[in-house]
PDB file of N, CA and C in Angstrom:
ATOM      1  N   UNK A   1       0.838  -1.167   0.000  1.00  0.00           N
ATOM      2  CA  UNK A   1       0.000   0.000   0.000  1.00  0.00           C
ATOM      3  C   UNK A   1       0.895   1.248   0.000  1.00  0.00           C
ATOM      4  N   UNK A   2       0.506   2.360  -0.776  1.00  0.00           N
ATOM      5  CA  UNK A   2       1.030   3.359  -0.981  1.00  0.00           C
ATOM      6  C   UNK A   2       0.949   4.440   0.316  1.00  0.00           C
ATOM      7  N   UNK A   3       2.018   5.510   0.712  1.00  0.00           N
ATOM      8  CA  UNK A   3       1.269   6.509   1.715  1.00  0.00           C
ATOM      9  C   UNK A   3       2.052   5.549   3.232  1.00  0.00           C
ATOM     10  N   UNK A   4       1.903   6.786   4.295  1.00  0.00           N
ATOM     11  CA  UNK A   4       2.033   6.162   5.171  1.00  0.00           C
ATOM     12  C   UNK A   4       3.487   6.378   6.014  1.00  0.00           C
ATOM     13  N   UNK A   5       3.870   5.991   6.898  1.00  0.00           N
ATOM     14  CA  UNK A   5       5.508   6.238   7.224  1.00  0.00           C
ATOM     15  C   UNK A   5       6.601   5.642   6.740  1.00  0.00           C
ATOM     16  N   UNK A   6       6.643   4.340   6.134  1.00  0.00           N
ATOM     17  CA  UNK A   6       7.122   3.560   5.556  1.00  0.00           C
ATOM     18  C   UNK A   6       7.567   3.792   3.733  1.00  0.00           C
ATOM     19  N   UNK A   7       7.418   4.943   3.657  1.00  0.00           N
ATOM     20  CA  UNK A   7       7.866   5.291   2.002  1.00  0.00           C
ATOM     21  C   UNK A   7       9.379   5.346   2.252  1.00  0.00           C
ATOM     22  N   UNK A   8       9.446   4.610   0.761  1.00  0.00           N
ATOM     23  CA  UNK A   8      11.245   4.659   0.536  1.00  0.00           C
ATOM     24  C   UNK A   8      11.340   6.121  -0.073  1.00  0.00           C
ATOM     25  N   UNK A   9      12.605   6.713   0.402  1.00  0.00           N
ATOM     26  CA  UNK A   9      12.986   8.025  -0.762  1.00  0.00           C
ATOM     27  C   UNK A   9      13.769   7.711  -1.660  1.00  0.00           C
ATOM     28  N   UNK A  10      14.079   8.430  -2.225  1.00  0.00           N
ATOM     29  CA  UNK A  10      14.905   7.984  -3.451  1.00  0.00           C
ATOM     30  C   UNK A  10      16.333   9.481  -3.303  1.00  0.00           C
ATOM     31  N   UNK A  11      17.666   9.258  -3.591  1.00  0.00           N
ATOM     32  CA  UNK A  11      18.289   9.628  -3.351  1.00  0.00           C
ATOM     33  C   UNK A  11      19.414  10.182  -4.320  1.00  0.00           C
ATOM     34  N   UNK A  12      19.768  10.878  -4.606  1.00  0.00           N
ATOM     35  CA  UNK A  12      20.998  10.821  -5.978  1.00  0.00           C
ATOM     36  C   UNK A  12      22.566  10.481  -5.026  1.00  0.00           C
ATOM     37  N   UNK A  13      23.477   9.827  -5.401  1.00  0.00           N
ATOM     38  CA  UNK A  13      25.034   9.633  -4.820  1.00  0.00           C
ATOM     39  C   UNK A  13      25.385   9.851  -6.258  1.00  0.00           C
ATOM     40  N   UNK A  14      27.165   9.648  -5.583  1.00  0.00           N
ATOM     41  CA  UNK A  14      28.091  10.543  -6.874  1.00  0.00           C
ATOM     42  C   UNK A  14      29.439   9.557  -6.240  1.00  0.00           C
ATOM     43  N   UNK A  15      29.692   8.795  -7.377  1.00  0.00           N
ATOM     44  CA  UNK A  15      30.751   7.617  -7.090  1.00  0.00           C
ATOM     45  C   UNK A  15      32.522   8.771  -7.283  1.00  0.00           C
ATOM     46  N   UNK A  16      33.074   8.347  -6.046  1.00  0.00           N
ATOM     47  CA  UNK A  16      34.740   9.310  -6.509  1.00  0.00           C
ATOM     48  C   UNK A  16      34.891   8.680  -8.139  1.00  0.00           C
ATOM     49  N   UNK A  17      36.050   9.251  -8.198  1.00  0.00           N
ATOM     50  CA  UNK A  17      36.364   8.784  -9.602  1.00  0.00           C
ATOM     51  C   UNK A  17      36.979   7.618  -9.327  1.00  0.00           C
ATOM     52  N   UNK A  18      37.710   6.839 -10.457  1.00  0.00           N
ATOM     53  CA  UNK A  18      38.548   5.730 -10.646  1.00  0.00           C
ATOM     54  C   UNK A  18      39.190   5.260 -11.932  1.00  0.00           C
ATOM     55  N   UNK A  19      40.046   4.864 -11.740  1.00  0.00           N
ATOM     56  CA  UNK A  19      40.219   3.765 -12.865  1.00  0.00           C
ATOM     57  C   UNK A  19      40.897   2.489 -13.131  1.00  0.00           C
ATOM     58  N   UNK A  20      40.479   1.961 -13.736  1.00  0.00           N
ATOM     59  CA  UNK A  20      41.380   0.426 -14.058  1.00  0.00           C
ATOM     60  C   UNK A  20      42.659   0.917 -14.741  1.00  0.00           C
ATOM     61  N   UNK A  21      43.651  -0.048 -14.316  1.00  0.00           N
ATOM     62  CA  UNK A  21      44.438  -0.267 -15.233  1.00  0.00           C
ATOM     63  C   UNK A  21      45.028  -1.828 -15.638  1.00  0.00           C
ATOM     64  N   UNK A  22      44.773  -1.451 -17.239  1.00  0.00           N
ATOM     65  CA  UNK A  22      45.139  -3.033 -17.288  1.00  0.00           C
ATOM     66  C   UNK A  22      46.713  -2.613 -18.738  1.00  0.00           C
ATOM     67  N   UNK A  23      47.275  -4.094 -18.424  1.00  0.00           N
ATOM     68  CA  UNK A  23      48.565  -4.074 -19.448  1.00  0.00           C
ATOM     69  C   UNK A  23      48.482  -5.207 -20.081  1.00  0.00           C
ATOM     70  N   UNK A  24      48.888  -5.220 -21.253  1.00  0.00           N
ATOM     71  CA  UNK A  24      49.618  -7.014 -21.558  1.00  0.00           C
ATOM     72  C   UNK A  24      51.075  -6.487 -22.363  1.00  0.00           C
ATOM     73  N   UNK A  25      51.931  -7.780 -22.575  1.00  0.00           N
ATOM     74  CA  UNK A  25      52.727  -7.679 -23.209  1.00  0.00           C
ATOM     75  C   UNK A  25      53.007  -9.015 -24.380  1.00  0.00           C
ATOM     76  N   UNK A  26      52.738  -8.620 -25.718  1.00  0.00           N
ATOM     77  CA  UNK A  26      52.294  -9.527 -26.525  1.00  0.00           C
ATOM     78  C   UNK A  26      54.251  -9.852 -27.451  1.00  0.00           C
ATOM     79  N   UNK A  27      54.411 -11.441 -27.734  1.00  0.00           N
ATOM     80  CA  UNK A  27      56.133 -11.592 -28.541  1.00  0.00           C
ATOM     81  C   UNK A  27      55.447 -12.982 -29.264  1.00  0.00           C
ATOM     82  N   UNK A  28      56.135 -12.381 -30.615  1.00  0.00           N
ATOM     83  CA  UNK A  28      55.645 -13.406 -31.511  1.00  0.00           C
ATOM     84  C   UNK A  28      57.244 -14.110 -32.156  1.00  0.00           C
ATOM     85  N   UNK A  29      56.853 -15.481 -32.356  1.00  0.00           N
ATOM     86  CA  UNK A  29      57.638 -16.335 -32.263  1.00  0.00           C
ATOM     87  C   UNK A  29      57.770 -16.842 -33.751  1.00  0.00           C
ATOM     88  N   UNK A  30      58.697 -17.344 -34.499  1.00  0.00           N
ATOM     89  CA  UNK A  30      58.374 -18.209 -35.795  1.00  0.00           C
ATOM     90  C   UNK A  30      57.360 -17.696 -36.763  1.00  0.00           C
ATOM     91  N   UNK A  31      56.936 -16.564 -36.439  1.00  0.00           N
ATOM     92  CA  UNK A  31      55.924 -15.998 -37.477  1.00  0.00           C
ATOM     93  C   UNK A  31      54.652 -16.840 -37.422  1.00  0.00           C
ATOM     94  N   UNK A  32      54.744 -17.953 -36.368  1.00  0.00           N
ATOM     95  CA  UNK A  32      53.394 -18.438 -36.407  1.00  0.00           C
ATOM     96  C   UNK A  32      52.786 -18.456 -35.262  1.00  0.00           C
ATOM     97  N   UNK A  33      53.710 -18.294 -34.323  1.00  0.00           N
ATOM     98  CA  UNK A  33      52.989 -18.440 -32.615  1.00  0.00           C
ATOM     99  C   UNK A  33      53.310 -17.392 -31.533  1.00  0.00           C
ATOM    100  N   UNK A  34      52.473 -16.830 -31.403  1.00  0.00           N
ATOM    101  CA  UNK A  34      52.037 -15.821 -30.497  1.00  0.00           C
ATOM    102  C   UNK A  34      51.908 -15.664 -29.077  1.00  0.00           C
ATOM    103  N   UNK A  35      52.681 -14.838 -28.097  1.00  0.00           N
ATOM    104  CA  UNK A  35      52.345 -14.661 -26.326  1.00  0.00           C
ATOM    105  C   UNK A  35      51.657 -13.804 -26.068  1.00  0.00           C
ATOM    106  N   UNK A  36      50.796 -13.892 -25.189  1.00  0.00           N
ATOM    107  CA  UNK A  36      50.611 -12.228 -24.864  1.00  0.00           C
ATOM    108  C   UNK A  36      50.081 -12.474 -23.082  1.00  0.00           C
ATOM    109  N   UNK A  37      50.576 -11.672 -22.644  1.00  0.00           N
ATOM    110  CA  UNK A  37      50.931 -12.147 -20.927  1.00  0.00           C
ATOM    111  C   UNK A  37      50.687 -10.580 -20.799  1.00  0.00           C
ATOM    112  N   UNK A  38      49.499 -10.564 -19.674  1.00  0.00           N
ATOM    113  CA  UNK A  38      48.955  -9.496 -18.641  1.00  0.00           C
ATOM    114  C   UNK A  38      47.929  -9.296 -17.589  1.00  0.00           C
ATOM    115  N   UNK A  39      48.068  -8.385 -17.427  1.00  0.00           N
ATOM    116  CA  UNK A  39      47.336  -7.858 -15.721  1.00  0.00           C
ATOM    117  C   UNK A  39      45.702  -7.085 -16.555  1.00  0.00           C
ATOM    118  N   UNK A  40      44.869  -7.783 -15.643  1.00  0.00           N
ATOM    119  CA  UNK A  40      43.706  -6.813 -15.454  1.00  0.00           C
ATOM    120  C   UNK A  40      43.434  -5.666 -14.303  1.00  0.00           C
ATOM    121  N   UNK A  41      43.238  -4.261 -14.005  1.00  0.00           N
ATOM    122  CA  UNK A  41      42.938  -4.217 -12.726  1.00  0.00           C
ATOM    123  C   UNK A  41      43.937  -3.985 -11.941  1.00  0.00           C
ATOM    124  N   UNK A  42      44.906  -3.886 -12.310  1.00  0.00           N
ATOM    125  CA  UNK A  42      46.642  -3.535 -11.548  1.00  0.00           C
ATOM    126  C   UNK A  42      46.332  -2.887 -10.299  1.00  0.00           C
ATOM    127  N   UNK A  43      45.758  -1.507 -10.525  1.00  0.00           N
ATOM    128  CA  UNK A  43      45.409  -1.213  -9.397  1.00  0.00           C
ATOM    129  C   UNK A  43      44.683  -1.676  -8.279  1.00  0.00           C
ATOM    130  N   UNK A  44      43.993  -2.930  -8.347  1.00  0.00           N
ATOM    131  CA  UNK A  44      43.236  -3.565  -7.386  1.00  0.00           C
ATOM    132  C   UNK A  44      42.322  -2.700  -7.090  1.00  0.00           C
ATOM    133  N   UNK A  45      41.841  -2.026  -7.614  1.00  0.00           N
ATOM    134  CA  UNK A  45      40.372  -1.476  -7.294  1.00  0.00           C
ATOM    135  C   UNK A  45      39.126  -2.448  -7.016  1.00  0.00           C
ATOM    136  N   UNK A  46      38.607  -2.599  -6.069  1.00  0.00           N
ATOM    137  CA  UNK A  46      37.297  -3.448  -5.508  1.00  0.00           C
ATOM    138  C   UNK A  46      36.452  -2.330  -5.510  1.00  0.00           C
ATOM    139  N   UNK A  47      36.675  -1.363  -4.249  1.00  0.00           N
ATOM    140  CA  UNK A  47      35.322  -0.858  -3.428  1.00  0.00           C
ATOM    141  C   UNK A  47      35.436   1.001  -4.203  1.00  0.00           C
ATOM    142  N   UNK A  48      34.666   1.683  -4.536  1.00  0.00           N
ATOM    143  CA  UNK A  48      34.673   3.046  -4.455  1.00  0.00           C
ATOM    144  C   UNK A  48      33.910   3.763  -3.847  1.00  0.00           C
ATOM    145  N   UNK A  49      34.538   4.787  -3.350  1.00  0.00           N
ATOM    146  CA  UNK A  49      33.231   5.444  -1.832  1.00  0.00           C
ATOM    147  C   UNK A  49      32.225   6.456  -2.834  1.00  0.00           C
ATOM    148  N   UNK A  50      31.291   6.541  -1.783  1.00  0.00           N
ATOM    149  CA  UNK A  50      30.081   7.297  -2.544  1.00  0.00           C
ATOM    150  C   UNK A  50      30.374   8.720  -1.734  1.00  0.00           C
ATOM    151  N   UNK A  51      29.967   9.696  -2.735  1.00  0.00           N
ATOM    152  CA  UNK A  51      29.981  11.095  -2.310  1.00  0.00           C
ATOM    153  C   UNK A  51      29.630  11.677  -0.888  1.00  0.00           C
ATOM    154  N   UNK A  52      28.437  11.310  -1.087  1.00  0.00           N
ATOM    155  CA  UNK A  52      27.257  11.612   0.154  1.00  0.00           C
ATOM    156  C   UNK A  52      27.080  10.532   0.967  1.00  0.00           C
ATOM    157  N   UNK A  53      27.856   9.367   0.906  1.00  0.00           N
ATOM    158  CA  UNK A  53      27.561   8.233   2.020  1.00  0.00           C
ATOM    159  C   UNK A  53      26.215   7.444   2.083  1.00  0.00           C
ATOM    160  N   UNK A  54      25.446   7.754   1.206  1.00  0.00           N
ATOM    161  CA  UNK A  54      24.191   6.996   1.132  1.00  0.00           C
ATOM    162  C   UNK A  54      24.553   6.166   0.064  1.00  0.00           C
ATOM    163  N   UNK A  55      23.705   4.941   0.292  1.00  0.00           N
ATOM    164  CA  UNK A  55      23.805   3.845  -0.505  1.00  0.00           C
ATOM    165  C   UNK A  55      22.844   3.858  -1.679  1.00  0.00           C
ATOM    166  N   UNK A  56      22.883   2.999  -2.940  1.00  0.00           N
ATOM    167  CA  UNK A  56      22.165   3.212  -3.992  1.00  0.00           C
ATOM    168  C   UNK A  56      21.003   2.030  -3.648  1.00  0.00           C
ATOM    169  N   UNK A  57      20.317   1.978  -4.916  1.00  0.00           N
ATOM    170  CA  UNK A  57      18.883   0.754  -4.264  1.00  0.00           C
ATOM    171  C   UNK A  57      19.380  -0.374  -4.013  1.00  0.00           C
ATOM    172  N   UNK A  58      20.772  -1.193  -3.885  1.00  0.00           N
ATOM    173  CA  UNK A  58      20.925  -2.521  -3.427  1.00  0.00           C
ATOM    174  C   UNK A  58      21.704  -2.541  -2.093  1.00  0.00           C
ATOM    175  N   UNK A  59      21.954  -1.566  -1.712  1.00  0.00           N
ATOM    176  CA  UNK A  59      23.284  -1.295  -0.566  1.00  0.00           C
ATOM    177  C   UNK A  59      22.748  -0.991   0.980  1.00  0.00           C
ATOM    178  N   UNK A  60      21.564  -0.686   0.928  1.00  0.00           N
ATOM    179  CA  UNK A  60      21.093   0.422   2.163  1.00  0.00           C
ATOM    180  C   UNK A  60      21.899   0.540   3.014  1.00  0.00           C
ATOM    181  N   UNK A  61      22.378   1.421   2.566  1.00  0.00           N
ATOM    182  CA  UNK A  61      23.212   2.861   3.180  1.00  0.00           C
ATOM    183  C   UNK A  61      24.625   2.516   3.161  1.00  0.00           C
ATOM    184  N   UNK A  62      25.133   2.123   2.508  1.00  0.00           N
ATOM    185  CA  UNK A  62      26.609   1.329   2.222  1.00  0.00           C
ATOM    186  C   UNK A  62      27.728   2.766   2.142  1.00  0.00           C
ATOM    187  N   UNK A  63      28.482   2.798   2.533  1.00  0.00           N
ATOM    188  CA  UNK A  63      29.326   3.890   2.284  1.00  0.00           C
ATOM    189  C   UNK A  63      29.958   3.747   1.163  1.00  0.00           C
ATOM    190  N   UNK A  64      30.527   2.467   0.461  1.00  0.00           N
ATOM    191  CA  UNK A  64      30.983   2.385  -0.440  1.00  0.00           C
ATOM    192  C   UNK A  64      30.170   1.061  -1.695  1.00  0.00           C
ATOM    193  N   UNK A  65      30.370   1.590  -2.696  1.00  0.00           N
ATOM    194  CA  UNK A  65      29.863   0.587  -3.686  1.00  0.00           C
ATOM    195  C   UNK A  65      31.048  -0.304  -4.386  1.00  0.00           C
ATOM    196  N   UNK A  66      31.001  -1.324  -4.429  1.00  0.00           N
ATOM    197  CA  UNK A  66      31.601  -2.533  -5.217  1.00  0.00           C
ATOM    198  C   UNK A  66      31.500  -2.534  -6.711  1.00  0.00           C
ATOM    199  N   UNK A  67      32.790  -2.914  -7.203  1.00  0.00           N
ATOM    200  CA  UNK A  67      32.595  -2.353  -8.670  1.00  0.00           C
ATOM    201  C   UNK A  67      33.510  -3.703  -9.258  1.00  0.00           C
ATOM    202  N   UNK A  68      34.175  -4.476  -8.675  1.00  0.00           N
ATOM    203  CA  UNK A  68      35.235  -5.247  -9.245  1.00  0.00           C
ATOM    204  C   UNK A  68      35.921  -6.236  -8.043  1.00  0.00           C
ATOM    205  N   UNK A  69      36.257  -7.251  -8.325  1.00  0.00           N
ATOM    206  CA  UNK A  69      36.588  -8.360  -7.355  1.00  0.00           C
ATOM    207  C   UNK A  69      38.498  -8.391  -7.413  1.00  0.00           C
ATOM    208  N   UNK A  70      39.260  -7.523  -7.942  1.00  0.00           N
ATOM    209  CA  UNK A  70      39.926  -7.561  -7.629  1.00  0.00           C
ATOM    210  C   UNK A  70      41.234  -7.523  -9.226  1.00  0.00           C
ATOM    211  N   UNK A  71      42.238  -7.933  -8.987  1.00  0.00           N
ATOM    212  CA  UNK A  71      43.250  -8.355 -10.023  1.00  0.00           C
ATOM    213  C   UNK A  71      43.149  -9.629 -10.650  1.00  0.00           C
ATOM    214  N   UNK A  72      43.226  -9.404 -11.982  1.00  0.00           N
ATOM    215  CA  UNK A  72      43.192 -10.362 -12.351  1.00  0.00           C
ATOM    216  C   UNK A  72      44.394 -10.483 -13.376  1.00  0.00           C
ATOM    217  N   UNK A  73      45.206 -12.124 -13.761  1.00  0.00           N
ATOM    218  CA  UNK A  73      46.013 -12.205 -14.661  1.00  0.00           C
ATOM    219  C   UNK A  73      45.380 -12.912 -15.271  1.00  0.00           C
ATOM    220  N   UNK A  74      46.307 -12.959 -17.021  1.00  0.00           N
ATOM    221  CA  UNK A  74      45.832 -13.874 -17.712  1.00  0.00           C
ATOM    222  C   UNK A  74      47.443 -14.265 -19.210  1.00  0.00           C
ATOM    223  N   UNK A  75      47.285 -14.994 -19.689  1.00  0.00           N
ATOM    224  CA  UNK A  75      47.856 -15.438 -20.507  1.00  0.00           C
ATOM    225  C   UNK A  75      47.579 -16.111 -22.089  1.00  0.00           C
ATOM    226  N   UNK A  76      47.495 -15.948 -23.074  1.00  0.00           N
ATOM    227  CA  UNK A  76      46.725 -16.241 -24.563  1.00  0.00           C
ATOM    228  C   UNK A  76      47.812 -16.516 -25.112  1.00  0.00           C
ATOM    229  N   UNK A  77      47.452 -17.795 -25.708  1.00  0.00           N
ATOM    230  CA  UNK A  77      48.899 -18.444 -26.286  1.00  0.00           C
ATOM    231  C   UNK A  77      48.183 -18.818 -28.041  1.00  0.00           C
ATOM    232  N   UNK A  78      48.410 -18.906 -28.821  1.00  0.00           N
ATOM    233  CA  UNK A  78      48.081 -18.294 -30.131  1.00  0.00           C
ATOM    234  C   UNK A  78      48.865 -19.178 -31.208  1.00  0.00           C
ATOM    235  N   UNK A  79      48.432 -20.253 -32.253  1.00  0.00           N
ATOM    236  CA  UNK A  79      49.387 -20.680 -33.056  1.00  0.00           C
ATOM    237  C   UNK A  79      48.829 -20.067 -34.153  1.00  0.00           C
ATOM    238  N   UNK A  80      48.912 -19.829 -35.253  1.00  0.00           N
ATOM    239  CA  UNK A  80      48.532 -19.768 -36.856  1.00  0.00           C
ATOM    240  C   UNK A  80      48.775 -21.058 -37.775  1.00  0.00           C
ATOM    241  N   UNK A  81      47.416 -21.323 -37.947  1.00  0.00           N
ATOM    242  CA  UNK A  81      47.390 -22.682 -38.970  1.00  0.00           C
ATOM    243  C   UNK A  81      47.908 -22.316 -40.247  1.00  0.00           C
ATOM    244  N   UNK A  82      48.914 -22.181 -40.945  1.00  0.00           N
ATOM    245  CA  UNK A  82      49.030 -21.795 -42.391  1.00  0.00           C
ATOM    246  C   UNK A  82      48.641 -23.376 -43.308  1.00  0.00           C
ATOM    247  N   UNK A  83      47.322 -22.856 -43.995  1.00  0.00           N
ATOM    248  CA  UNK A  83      47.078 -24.401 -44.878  1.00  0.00           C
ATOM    249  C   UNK A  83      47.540 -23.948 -46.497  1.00  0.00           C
TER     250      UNK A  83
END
């Protein structure tokens, strides 16, 4: 039911800034086979704080919002079929 003491408000927040950084470093071999070795996320960014300290509609009242689980590596190894 609508009305009453129990109304949700609705709120605007303002996330700090941020950013990822990601690298790879790609060396090709024999003209047919390929490395490429890197970081997602270097900075380890997980959590970013909210402006105003209020939480958005999944958080109630979270100081900070979750955006990313962390660093990640990875590695892509690559041949070329020449037929």
């Amino acid at each position: 039911m609508y009305g009453g003491e129990n109304q949700d408000e609705i709120s605007r927040s303002k996330l700090e800034g941020f950013g990822w950084l990601n690298t790879s470093i790609r060396k090709t071999f024999f003209d047919d086979f390929e490395v490429t070795l890197g970081a997602r996320n270097v900075l380890d960014i997980t959590r970013v704080n909210l402006s105003n300290g209020q939480g958005g509609a999944h958080s109630a009242g979270a100081q900070s919002q979750l955006l990313g689980y962390g660093r990640s590596y990875f590695l892509k190894l690559l041949y070329n079929l020449n037929f």
